[in-house]
Protein backbone atom coordinates (compact mmCIF):
# COMPACT_ATOMS: atom_id res chain seq x y z
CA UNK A 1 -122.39 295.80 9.92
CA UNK A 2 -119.25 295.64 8.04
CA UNK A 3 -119.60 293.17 4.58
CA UNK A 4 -116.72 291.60 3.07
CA UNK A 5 -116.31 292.22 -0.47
CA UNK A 6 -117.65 289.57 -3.05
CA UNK A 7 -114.25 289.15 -4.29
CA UNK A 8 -112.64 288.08 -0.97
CA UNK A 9 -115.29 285.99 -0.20
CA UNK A 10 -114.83 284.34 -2.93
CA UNK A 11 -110.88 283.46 -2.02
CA UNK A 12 -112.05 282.42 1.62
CA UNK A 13 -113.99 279.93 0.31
CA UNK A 14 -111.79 278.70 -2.42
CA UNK A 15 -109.16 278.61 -0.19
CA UNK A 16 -110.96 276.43 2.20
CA UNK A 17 -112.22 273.84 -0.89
CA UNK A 18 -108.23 273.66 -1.67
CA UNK A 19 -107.55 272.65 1.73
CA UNK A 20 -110.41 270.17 1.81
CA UNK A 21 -109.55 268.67 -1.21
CA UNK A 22 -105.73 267.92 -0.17
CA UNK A 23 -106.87 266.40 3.35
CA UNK A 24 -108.96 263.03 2.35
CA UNK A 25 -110.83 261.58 4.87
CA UNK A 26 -109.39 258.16 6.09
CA UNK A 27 -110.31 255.24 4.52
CA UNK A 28 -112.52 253.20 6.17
CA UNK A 29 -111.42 249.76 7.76
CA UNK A 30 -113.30 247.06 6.10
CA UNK A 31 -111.04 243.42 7.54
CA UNK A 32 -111.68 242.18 10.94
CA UNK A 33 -109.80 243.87 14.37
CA UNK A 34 -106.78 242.95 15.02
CA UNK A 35 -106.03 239.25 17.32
CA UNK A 36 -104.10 239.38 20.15
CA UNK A 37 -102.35 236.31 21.00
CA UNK A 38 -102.07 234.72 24.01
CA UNK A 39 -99.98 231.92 24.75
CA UNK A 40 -100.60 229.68 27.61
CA UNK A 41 -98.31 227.89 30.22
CA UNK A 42 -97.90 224.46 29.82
CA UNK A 43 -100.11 223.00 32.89
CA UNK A 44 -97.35 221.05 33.92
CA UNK A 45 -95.22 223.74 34.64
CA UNK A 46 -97.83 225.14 36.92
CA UNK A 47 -97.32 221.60 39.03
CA UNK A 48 -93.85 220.62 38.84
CA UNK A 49 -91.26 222.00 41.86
CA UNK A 50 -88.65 224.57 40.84
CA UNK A 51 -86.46 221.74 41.16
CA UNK A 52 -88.03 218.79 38.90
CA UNK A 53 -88.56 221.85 36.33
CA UNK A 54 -85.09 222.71 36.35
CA UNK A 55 -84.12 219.57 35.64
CA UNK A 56 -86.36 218.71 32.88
CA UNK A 57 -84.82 222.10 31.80
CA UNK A 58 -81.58 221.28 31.38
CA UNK A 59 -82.27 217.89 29.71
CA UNK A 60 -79.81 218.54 27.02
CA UNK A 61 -76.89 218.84 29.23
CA UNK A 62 -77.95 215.61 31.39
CA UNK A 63 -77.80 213.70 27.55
CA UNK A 64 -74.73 214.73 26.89
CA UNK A 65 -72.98 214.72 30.04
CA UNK A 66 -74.39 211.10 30.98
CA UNK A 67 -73.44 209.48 27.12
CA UNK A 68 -69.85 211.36 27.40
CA UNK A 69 -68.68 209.27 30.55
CA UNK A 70 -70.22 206.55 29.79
CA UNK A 71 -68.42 206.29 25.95
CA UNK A 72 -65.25 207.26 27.61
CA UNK A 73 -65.37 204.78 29.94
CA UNK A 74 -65.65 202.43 27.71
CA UNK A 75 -69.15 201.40 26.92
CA UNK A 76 -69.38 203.40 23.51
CA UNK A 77 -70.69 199.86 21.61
CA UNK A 78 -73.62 199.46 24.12
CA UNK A 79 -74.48 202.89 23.43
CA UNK A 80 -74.89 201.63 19.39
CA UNK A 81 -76.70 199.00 19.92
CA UNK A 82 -79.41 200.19 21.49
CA UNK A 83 -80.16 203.06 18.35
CA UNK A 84 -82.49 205.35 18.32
CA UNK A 85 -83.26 204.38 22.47
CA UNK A 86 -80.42 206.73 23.44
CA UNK A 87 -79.97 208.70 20.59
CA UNK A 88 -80.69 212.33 21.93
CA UNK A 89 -82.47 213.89 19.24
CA UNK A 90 -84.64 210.83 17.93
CA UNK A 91 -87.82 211.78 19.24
CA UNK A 92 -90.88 211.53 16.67
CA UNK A 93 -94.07 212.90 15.91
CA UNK A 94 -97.27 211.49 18.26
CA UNK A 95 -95.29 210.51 21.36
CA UNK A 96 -98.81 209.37 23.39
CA UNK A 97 -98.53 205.79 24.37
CA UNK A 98 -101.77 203.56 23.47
CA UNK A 99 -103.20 202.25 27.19
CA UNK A 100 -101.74 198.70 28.07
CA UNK A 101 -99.31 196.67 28.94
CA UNK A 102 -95.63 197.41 27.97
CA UNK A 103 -92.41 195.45 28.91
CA UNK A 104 -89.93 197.97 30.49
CA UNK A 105 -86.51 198.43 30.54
CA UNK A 106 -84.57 200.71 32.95
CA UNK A 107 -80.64 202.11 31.14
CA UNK A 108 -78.66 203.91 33.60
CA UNK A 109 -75.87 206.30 32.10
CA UNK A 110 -73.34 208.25 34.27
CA UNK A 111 -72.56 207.87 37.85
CA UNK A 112 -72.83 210.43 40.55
CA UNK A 113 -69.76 209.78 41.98
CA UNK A 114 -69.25 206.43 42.04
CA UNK A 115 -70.58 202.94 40.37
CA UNK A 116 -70.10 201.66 36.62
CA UNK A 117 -71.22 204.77 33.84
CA UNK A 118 -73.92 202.05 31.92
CA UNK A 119 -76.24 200.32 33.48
CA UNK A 120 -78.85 197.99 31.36
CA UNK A 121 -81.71 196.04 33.96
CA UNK A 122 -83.60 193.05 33.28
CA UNK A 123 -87.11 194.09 31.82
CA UNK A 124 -90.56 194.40 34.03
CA UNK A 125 -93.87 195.46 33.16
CA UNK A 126 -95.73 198.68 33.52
CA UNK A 127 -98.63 200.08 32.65
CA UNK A 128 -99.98 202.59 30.38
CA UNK A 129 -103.69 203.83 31.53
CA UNK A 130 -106.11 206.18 31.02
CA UNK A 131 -107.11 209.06 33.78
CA UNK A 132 -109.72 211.74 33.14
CA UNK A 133 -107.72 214.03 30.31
CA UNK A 134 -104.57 212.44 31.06
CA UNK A 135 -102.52 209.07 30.82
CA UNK A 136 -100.17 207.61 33.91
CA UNK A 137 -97.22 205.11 33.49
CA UNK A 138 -97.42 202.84 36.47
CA UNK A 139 -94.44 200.03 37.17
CA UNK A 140 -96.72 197.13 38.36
CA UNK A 141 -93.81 194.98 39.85
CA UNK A 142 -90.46 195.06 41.88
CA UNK A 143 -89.06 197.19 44.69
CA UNK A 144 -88.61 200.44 43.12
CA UNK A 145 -92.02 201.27 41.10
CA UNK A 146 -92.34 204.48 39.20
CA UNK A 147 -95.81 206.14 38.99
CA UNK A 148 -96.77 209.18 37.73
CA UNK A 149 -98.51 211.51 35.06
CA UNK A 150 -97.82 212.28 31.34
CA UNK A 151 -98.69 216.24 30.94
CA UNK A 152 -99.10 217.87 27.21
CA UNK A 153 -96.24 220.06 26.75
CA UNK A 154 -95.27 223.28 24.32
CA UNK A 155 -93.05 220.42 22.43
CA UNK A 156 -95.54 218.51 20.49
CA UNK A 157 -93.41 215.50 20.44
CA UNK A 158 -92.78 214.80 24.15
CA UNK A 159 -95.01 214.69 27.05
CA UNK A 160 -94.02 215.69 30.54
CA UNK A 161 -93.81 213.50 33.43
CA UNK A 162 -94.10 213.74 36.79
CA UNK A 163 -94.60 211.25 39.32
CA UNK A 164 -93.07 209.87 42.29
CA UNK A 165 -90.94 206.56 43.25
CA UNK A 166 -92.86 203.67 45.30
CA UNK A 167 -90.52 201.40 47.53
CA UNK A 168 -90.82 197.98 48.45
CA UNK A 169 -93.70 195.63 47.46
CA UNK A 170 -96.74 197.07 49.76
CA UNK A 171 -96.34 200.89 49.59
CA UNK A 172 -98.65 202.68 47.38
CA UNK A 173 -97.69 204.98 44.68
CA UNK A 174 -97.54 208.67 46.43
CA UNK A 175 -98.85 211.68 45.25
CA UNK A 176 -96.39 213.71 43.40
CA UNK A 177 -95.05 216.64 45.79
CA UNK A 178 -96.19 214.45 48.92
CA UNK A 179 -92.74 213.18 49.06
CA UNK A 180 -90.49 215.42 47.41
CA UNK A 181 -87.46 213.30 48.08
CA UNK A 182 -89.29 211.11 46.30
CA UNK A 183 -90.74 212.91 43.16
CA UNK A 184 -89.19 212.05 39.71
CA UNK A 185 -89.52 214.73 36.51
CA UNK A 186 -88.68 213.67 32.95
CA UNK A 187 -90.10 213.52 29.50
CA UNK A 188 -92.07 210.52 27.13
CA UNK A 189 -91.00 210.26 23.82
CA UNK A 190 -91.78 208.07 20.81
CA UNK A 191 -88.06 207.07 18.90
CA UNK A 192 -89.88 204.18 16.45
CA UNK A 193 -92.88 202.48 15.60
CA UNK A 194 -94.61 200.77 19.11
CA UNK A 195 -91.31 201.99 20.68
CA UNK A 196 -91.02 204.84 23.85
CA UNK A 197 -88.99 205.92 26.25
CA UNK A 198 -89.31 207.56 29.78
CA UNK A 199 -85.96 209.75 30.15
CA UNK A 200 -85.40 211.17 33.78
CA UNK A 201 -82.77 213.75 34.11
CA UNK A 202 -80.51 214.06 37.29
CA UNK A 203 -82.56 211.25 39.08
CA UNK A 204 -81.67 211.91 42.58
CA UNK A 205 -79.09 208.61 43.15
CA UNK A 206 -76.95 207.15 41.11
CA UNK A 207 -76.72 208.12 37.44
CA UNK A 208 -76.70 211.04 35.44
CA UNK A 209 -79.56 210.11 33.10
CA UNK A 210 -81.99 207.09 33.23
CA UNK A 211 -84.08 206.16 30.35
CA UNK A 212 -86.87 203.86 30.67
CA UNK A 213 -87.65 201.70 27.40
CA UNK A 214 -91.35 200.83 26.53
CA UNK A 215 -92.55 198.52 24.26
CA UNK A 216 -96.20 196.87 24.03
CA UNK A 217 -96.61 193.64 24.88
CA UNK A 218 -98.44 191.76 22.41
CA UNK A 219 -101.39 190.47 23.03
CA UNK A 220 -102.63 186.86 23.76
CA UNK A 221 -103.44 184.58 20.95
């Protein structure tokens, strides 16, 4: 058996401590794993057509398209004096509705081909209720009663609506996507204190925009 000298033994070894001493041993993690974040689809969007989503989509363009004609043609001071109702970027913080009654008011704005570019309708009354997680706007009176549900949305302060359009004085409200010539799409927002509005983009006749004002009735004395 062949021995190595002491001497280079000796430089083996130190040579081995050197390397051993330049290479530290990772540090040990002492904070929690990393989080992996996962965002989740609005349900909504999970219900709404291609179509209706679309739309609600390209609300922006339906705002600016609808108030454009409609100032051009002339009804720029009805625009003002209805404020913060059709002012496109007015919407505020907490736009859920308390459940009750609310006097409603239907503004039309734009035509789709034909027919006057503003539009203001004598109020009715609709509803604001409460069903399982969600709430539903329901017109209670007239010929043409909206009815749908208000959806949690990515945009804290707006809900989503979808519902469908009930004709004439007997029919029950439909189920939306039962119908789908009949489904309506749009968003709830708060613009003042105990004030909302409903805005539908590209309804399917007519204008360009509607928007639906809300305001609680007061209660008896």
């Amino acid at each position: 058996m062949i021995v190595a000298p002491m001497r280079t033994r000796a430089a083996v070894v130190g040579a081995l401590l050197a390397t051993c001493a330049c290479t530290p041993p990772p540090p040990k993690s002492t904070g929690p794993p990393p989080r992996v974040e996962v965002t989740q689809e609005p349900e909504w969007k999970s219900i709404a057509s291609a179509g209706d989503a679309g739309r609600i989509g390209r609300l922006a363009d339906a705002w600016t398209e609808a108030l454009a004609e409609a100032k051009r043609r002339g009804f720029g001071r009805a625009i003002q004096a209805e404020g913060e109702l059709l002012r496109p970027g007015a919407a505020l913080a907490r736009p859920a509705p308390t459940p009750g009654s609310y006097r409603c008011r239907v503004i039309k704005l734009g035509t789709q081909g034909k027919g006057a570019a503003f539009n203001s309708y004598k109020p009715f009354f609709c509803y604001v209720e409460v069903e399982g997680p969600l709430l539903t706007i329901v017109k209670q009176t007239g010929s043409q009663r909206p009815a749908g549900r208000l959806y949690p949305d990515s945009d804290d302060n707006r809900l989503i609506f979808l519902g469908t359009l009930a004709l004439g004085t007997v029919e029950a409200p439909l189920a939306y996507g039962e119908k789908p010539e009949r489904d309506m799409a749009g968003v709830l927002e708060r613009v003042a204190p105990f004030r909302f509005r409903l805005v539908i983009p590209w309804p399917r006749t007519e204008s360009k925009l509607d928007v639906i004002e809300l305001v609680p009735v007061p209660p008896s004395p």
